[in-house]
Protein backbone atom coordinates (compact mmCIF):
# COMPACT_ATOMS: atom_id res chain seq x y z
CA UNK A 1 73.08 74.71 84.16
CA UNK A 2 75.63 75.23 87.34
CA UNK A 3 77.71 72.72 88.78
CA UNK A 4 79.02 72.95 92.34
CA UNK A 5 82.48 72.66 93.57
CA UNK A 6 82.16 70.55 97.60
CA UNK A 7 85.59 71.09 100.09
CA UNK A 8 85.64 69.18 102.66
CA UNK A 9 88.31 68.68 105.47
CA UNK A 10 88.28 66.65 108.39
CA UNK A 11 87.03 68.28 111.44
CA UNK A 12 90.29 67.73 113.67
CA UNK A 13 92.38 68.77 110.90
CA UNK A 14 90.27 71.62 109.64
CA UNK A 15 92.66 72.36 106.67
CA UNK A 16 90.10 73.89 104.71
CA UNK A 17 91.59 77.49 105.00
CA UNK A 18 90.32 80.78 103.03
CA UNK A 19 93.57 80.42 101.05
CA UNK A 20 92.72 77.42 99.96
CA UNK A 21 89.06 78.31 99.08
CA UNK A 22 90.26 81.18 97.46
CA UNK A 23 92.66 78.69 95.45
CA UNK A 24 89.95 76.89 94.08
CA UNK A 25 88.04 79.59 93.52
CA UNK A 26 90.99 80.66 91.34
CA UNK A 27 90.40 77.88 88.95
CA UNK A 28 86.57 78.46 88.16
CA UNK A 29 86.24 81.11 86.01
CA UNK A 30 82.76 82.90 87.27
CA UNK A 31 82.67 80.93 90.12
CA UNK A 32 80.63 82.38 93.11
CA UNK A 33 81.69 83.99 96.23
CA UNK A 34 82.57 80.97 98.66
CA UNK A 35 79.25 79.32 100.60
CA UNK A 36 81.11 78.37 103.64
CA UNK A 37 78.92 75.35 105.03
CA UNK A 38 80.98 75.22 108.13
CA UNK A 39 83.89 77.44 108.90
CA UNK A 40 87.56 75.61 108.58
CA UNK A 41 85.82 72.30 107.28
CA UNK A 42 83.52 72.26 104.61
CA UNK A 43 82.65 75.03 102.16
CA UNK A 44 81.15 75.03 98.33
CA UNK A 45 81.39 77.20 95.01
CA UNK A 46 79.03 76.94 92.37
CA UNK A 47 79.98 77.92 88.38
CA UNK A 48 79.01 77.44 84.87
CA UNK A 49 79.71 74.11 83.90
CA UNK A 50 80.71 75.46 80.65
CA UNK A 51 83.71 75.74 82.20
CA UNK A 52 86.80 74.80 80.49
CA UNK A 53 87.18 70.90 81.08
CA UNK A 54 90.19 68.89 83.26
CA UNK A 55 88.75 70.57 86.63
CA UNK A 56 89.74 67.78 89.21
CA UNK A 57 93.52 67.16 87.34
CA UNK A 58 93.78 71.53 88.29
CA UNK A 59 92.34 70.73 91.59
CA UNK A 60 94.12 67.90 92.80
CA UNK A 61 97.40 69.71 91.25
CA UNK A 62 96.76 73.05 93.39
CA UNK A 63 95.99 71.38 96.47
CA UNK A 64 99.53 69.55 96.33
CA UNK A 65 98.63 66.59 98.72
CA UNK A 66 96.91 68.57 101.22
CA UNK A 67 94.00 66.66 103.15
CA UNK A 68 91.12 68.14 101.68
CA UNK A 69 88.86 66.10 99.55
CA UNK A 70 86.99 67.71 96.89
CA UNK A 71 83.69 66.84 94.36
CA UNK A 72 82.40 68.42 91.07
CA UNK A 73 78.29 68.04 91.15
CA UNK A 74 75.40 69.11 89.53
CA UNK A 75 74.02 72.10 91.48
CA UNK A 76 70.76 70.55 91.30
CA UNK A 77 69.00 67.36 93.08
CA UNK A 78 72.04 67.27 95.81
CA UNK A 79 69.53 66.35 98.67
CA UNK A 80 68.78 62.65 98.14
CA UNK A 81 65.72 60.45 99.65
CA UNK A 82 67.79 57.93 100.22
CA UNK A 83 70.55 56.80 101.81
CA UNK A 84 72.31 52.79 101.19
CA UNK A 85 75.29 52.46 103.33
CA UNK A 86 77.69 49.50 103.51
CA UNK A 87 79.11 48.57 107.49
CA UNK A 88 82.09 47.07 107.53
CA UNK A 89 85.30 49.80 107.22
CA UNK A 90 82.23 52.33 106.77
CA UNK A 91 79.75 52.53 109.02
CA UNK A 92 82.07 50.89 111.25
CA UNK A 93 85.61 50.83 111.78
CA UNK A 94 86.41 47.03 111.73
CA UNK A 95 85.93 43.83 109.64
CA UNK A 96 83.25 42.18 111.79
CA UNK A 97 84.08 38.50 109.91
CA UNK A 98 88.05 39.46 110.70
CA UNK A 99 87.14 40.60 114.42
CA UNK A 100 85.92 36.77 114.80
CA UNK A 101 88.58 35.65 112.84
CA UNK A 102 90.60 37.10 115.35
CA UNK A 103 88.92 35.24 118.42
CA UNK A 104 88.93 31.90 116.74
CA UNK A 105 92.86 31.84 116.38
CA UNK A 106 92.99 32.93 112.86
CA UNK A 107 93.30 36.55 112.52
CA UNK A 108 95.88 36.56 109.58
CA UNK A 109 94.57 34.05 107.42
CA UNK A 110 91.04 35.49 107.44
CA UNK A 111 92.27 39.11 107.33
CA UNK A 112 94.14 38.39 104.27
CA UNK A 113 91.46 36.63 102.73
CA UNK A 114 88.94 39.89 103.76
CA UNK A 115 91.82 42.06 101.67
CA UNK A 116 91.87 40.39 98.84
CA UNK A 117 88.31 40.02 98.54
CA UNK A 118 87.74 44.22 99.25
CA UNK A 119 90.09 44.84 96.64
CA UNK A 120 88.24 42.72 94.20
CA UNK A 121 91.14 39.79 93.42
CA UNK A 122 88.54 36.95 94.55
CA UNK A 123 85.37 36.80 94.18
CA UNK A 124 83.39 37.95 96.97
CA UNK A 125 80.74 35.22 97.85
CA UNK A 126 83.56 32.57 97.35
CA UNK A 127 85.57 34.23 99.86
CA UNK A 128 83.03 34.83 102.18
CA UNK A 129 82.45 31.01 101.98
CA UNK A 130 85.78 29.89 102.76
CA UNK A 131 86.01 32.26 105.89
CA UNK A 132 82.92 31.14 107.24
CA UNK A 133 83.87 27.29 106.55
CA UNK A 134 87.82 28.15 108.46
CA UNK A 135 86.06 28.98 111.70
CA UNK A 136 83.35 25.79 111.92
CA UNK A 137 82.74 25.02 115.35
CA UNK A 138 83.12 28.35 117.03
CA UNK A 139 81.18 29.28 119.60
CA UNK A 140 77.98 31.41 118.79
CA UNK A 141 78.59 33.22 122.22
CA UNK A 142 81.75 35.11 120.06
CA UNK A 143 79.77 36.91 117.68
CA UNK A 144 78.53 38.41 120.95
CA UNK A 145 81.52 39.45 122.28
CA UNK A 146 82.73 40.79 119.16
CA UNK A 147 79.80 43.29 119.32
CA UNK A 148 80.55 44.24 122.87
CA UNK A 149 84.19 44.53 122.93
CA UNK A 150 85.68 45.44 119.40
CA UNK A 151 83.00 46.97 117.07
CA UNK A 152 83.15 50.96 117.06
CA UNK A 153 81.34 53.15 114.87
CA UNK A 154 83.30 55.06 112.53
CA UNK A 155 83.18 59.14 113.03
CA UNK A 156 79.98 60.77 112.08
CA UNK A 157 77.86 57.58 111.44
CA UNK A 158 75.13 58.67 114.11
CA UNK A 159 75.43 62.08 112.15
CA UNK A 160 74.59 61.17 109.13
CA UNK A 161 71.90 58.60 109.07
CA UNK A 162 69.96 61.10 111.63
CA UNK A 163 70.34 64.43 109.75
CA UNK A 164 68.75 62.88 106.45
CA UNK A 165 66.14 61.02 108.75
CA UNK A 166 65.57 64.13 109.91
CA UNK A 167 65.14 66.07 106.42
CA UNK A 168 62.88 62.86 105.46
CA UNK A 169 65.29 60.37 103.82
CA UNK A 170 65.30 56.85 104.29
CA UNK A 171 68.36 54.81 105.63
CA UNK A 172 69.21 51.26 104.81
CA UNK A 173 72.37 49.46 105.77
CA UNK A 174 73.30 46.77 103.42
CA UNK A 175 75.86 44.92 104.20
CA UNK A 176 78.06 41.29 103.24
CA UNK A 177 78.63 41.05 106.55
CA UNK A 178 76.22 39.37 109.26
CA UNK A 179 72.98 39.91 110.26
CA UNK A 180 73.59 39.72 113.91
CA UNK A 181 76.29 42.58 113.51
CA UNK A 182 74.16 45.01 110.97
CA UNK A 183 71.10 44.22 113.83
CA UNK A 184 73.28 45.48 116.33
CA UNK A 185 74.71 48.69 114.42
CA UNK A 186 71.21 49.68 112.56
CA UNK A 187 70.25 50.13 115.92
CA UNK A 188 72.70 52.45 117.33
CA UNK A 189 73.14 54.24 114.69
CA UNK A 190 69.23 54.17 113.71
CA UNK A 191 69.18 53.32 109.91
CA UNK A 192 65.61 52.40 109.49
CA UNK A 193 66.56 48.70 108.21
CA UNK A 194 68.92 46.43 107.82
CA UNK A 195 70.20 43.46 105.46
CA UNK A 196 73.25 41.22 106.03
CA UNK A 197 74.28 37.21 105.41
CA UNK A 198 72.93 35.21 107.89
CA UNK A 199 75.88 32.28 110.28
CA UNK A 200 74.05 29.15 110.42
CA UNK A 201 74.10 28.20 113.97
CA UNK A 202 73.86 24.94 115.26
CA UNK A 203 73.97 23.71 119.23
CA UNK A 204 75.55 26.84 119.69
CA UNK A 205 78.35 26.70 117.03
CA UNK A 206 78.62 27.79 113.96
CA UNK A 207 78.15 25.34 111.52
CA UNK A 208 80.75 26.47 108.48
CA UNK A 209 77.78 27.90 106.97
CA UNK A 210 76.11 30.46 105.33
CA UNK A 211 72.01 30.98 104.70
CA UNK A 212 71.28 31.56 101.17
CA UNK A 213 71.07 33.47 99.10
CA UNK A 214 74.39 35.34 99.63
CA UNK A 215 74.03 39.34 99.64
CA UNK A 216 76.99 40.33 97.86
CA UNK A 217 77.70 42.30 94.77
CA UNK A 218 74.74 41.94 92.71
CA UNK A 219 72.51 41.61 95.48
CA UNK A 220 73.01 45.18 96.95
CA UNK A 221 71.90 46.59 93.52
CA UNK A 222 69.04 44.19 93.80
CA UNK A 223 68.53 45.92 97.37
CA UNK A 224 68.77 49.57 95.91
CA UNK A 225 66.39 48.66 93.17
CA UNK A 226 64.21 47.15 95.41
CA UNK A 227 64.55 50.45 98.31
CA UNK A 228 63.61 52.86 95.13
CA UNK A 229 60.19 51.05 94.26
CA UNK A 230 59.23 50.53 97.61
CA UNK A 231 59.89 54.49 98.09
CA UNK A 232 58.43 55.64 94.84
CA UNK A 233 61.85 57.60 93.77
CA UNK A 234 64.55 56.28 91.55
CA UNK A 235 68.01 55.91 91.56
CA UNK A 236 69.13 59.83 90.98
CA UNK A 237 67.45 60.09 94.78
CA UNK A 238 69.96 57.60 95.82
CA UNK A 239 73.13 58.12 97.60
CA UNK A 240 75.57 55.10 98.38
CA UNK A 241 78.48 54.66 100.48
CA UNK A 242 80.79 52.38 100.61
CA UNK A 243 84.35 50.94 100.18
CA UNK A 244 85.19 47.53 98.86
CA UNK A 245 84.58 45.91 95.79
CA UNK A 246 81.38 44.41 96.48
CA UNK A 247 80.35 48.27 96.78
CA UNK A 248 80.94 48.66 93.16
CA UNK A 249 78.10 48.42 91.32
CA UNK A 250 75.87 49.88 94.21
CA UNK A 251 77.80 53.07 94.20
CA UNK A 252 77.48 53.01 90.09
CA UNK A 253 73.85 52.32 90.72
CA UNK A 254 73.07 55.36 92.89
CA UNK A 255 73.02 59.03 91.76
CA UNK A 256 75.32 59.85 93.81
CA UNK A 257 78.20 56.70 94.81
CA UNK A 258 80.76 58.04 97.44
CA UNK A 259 83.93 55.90 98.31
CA UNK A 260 84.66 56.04 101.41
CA UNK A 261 88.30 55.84 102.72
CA UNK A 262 88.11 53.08 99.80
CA UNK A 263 90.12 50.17 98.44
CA UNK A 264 92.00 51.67 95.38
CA UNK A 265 89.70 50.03 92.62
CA UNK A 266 86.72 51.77 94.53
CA UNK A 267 88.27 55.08 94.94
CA UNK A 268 89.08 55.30 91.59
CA UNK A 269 85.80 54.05 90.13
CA UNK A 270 83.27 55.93 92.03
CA UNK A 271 82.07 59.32 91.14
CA UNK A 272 83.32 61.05 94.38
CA UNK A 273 86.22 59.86 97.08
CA UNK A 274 86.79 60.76 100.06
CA UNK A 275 89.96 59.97 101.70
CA UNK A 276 90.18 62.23 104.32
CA UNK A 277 86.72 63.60 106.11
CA UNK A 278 84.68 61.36 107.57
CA UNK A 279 81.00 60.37 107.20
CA UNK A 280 79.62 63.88 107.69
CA UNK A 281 80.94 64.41 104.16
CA UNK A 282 77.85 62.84 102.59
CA UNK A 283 76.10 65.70 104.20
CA UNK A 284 78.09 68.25 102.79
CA UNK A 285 78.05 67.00 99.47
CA UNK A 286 74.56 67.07 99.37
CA UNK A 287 74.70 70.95 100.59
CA UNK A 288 73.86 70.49 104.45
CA UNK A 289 75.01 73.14 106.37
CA UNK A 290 76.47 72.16 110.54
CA UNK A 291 73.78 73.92 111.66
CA UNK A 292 71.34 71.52 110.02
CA UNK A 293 72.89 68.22 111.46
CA UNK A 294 71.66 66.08 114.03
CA UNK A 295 73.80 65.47 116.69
């Protein structure tokens, strides 16, 4: 049985030079010639996974901090059926609940509230509670403005979710953010659905609220459960993304959990990181090739 060896660089640093292929290549006794799956950026080596043990302490050792992320796979089933994908900080740059946080006069006390929660020192559907219940009384008409002036897709989000459409896979964005902001970003990016919390809105304020039940932790391995039935495949076919600690047991769930740019307890607990590329490198991991994506 072979495993695979995944490079990946990010495309405007392209540090993913033949010397340091050849580097890696170096440590895998056996390994193949290098399967370049785009020149500069990503490329892949497959060995015997008989090969002598401590791989990613050699790897990490011999790249010496350079910013190239790297994964050790089975060579088989890399091409998953479907795709579960957090939004906030990974589908998207920003903190949607922060963003309004922001507009309502209190950025920093919701921000640090967010942080805590993403790093897994409160629990998540407290927190979400108590940020919800700081800005009662807002007006509605801010979620809206949010959307239109401060969310931005993070780099290769369109990429993604359309190249594994495209190859057949189906895309679900699962989110503990809102449902008016995964509505909104499910569509431009063009996951096939979308589930978030729901603001309870009243005479065009928000209320303090939240509709329940809360989608949080548990509830987006209910959701990845629920995705595999519904598509007759189970959870090897699965690939999650994500990067906070509500993101944790989804990413343990799924055959193949990828931190993304992640909070440190989610980087170190999920079976590949990636702190450097950006969401193209679910595509590469799975053995895409550029010329395959969707643009």
């Amino acid at each position: 049985m072979q495993s695979v060896l995944v490079l990946i660089s990010n495309s405007l640093d392209r540090a993913l030079t033949e010397d340091v292929a050849n580097l890696a290549q170096g440590l895998l006794p056996g390994a193949s010639s290098t399967n370049w799956l785009n020149p500069g950026i990503a490329c892949e080596l497959t060995f015997d996974q008989s090969s002598p043990g401590g791989l990613a302490e050699r790897l990490r050792a011999a790249l010496g901090g350079m910013p190239v992320d790297f994964a050790v796979l089975p060579n088989s089933g890399r091409r998953k059926s479907l795709l579960l994908a957090d939004m906030d900080s990974t589908i998207i740059a920003q903190e949607c609940i922060d963003e309004l946080g922001a507009l309502a006069g209190l950025g920093t006390q919701i921000a640090e509230i967010t942080a805590r929660a993403m790093r897994g020192e409160l629990d998540f559907e407290d927190a979400l509670r108590e940020r919800v219940g700081l800005m009662t009384g807002l007006k509605a008409s801010l979620v809206d403005k949010v959307i239109a002036e401060r969310i931005t897709l993070n780099p290769g989000a369109r990429t993604l979710v359309r190249t594994m459409k495209a190859h057949g896979a189906y895309t679900a964005l699962v989110s503990g953010g809102f449902t008016a902001f995964t509505q909104h970003v499910a569509g431009e990016v063009g996951f096939d659905c979308n589930r978030g919390n729901g603001l309870l809105i009243a005479d065009g304020k928000l209320t303090g609220g939240v509709s329940q039940p809360i989608l949080g932790r548990t509830a987006k391995v209910n959701a990845l459960n629920e995705f595999c039935a519904a598509q007759g495949i189970d959870a090897e076919s699965v690939i999650a993304v994500g990067d906070g600690a509500n993101d944790l047991d989804m990413l343990a769930a799924a055959g193949l959990g990828v931190a993304l740019h992640a909070k440190p307890i989610v980087a170190e607990a999920a079976q590949v990181r990636i702190d450097h590329a950006d969401l193209t490198a679910l595509l590469y991991l799975q053995g895409y090739r550029a010329e395959e994506f969707v643009t």
